[in-house]
C-alpha atoms as a PDB file:
ATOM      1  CA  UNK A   1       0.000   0.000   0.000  1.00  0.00           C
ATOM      2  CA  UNK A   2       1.756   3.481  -0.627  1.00  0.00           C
ATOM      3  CA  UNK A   3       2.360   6.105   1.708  1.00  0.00           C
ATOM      4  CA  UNK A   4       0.765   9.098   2.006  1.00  0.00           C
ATOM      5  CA  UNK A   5       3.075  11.555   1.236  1.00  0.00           C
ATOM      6  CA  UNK A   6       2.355  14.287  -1.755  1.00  0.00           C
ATOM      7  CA  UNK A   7      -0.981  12.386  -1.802  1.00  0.00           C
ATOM      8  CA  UNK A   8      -0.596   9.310  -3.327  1.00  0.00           C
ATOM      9  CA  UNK A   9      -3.480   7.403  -1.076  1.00  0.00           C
ATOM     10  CA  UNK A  10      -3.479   5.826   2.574  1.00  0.00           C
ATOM     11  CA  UNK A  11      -0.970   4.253   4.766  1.00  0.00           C
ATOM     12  CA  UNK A  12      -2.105   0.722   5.487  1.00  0.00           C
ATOM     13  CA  UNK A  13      -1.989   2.084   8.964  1.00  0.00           C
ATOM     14  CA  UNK A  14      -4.290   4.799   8.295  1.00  0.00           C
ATOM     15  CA  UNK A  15      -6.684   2.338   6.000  1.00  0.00           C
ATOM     16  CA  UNK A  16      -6.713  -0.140   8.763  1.00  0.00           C
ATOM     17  CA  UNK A  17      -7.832   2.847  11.549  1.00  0.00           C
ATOM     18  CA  UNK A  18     -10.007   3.865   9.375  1.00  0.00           C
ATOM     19  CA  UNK A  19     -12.089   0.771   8.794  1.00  0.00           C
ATOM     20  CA  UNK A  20     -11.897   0.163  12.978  1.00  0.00           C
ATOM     21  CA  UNK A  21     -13.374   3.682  13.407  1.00  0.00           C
ATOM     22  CA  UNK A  22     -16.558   2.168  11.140  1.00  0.00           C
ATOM     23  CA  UNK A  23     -16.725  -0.739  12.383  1.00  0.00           C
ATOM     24  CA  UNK A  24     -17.044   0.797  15.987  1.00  0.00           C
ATOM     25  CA  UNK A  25     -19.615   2.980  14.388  1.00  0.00           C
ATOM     26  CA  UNK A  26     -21.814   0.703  12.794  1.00  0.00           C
ATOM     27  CA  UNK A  27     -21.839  -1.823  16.384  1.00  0.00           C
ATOM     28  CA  UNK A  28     -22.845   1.289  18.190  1.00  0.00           C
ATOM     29  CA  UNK A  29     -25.847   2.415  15.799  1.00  0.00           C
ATOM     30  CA  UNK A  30     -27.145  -1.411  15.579  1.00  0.00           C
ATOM     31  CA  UNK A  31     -26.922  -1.896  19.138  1.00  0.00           C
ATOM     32  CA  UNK A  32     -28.560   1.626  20.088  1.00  0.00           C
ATOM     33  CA  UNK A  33     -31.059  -0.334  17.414  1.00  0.00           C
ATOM     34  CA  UNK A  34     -31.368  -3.484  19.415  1.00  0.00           C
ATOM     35  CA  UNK A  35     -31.905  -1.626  22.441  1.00  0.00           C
ATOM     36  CA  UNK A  36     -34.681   0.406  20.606  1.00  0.00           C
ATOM     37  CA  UNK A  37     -36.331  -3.014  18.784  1.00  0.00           C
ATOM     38  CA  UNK A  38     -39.598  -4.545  20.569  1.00  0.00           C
ATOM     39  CA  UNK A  39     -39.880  -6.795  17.511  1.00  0.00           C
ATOM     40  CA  UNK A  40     -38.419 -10.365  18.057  1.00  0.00           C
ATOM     41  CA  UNK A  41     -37.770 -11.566  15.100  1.00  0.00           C
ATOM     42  CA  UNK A  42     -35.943  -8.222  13.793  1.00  0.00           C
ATOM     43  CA  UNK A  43     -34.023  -8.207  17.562  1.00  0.00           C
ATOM     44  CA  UNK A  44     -32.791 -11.415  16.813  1.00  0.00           C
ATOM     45  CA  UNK A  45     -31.864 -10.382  13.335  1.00  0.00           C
ATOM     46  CA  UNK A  46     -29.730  -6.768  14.395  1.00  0.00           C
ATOM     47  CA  UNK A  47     -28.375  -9.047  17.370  1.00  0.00           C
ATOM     48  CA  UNK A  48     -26.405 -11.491  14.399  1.00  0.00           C
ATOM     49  CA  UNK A  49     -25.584  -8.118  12.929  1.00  0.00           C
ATOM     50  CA  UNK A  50     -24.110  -7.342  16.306  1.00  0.00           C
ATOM     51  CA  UNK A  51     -22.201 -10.081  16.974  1.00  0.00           C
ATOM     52  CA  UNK A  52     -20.862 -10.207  13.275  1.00  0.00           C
ATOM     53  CA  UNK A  53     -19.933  -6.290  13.587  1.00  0.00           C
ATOM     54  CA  UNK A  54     -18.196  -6.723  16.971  1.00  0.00           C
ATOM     55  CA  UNK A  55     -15.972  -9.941  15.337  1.00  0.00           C
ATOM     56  CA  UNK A  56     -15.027  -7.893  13.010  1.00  0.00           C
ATOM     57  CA  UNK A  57     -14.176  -4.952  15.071  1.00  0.00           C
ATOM     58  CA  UNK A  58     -12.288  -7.067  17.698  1.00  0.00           C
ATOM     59  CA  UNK A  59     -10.052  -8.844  14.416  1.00  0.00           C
ATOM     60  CA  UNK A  60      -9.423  -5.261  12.907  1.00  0.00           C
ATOM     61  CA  UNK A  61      -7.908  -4.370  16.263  1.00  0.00           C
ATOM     62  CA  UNK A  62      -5.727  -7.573  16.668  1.00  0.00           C
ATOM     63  CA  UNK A  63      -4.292  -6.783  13.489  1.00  0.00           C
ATOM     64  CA  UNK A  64      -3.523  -3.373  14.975  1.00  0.00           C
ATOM     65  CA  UNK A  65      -2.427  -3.996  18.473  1.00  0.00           C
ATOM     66  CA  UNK A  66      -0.458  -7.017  16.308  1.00  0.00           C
ATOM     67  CA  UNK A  67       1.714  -4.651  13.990  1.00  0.00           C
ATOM     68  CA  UNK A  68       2.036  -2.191  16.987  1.00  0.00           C
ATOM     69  CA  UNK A  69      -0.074   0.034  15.851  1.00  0.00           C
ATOM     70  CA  UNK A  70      -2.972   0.388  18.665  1.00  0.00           C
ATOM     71  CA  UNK A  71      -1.303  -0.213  22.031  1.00  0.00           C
ATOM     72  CA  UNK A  72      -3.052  -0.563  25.294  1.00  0.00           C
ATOM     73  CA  UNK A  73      -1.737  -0.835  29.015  1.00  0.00           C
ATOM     74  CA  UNK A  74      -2.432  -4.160  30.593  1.00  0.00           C
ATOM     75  CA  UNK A  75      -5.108  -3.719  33.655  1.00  0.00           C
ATOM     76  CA  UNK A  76      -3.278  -4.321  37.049  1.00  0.00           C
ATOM     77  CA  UNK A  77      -4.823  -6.865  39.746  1.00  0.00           C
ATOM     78  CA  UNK A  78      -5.805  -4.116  41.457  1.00  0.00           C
ATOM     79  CA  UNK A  79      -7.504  -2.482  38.806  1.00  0.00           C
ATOM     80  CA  UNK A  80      -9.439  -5.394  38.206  1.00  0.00           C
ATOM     81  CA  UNK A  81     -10.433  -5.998  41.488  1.00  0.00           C
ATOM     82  CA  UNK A  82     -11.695  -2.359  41.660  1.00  0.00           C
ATOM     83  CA  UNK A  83     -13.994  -2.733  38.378  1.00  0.00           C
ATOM     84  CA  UNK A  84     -15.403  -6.340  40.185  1.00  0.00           C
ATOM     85  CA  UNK A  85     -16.368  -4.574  42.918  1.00  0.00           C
ATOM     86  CA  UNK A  86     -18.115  -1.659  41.775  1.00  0.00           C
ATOM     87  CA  UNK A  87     -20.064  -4.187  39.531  1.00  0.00           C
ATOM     88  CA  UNK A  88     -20.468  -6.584  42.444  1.00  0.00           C
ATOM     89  CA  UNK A  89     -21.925  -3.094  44.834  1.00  0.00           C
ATOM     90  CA  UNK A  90     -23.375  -0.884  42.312  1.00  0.00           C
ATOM     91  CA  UNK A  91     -25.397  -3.319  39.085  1.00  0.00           C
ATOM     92  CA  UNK A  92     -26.673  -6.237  40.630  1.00  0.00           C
ATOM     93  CA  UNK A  93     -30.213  -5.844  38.888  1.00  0.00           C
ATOM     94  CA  UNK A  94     -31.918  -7.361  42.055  1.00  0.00           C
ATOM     95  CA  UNK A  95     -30.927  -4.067  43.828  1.00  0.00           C
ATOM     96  CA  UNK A  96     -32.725  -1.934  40.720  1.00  0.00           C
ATOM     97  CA  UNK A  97     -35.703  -3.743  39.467  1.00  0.00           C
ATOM     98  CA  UNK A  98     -38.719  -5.324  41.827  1.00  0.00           C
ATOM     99  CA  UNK A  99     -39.626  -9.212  40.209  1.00  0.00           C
END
């Protein structure tokens, strides 16, 4: 893939980002969807769309993170820890919602 210099196209860097930035689009609008759909038939059908947008989303971003080129910091113990609790105190759905 060329280079971007004096304009001759994308990097296969900047190609790559690009498509990761869609795909992270396109889960968000068909989830926001989902969430939206009473439907059950057409739930089930943007849920496959879901799950087939957020595999391809998560391989787009191995290829990244693979050639270097989307690093993120490993969580600590304690890091996770602190995100298990707050999920253990604060969204337990028996604390929100009545049966």
């Amino acid at each position: 893939m060329p280079n971007n210099i004096e304009g001759r196209g994308l990097t296969d860097r900047e190609l790559v980002q690009l498509c990761l930035e869609l795909e992270k689009g396109r889960c968000r609008s068909i989830s926001n969807t989902l969430l939206e759909t009473s439907h059950g038939e057409l739930r089930e059908i943007y849920h496959q769309w879901f799950d087939t947008c957020s595999v391809n989303q998560y391989k787009l971003f191995e290829q990244m993170e693979g050639k270097g080129w989307y690093k993120t910091a490993a969580a600590t113990p304690a890091q996770i820890e602190e995100v298990q609790e707050f999920m253990q105190n604060n969204l337990h759905p028996d604390d929100h919602f009545d049966a």
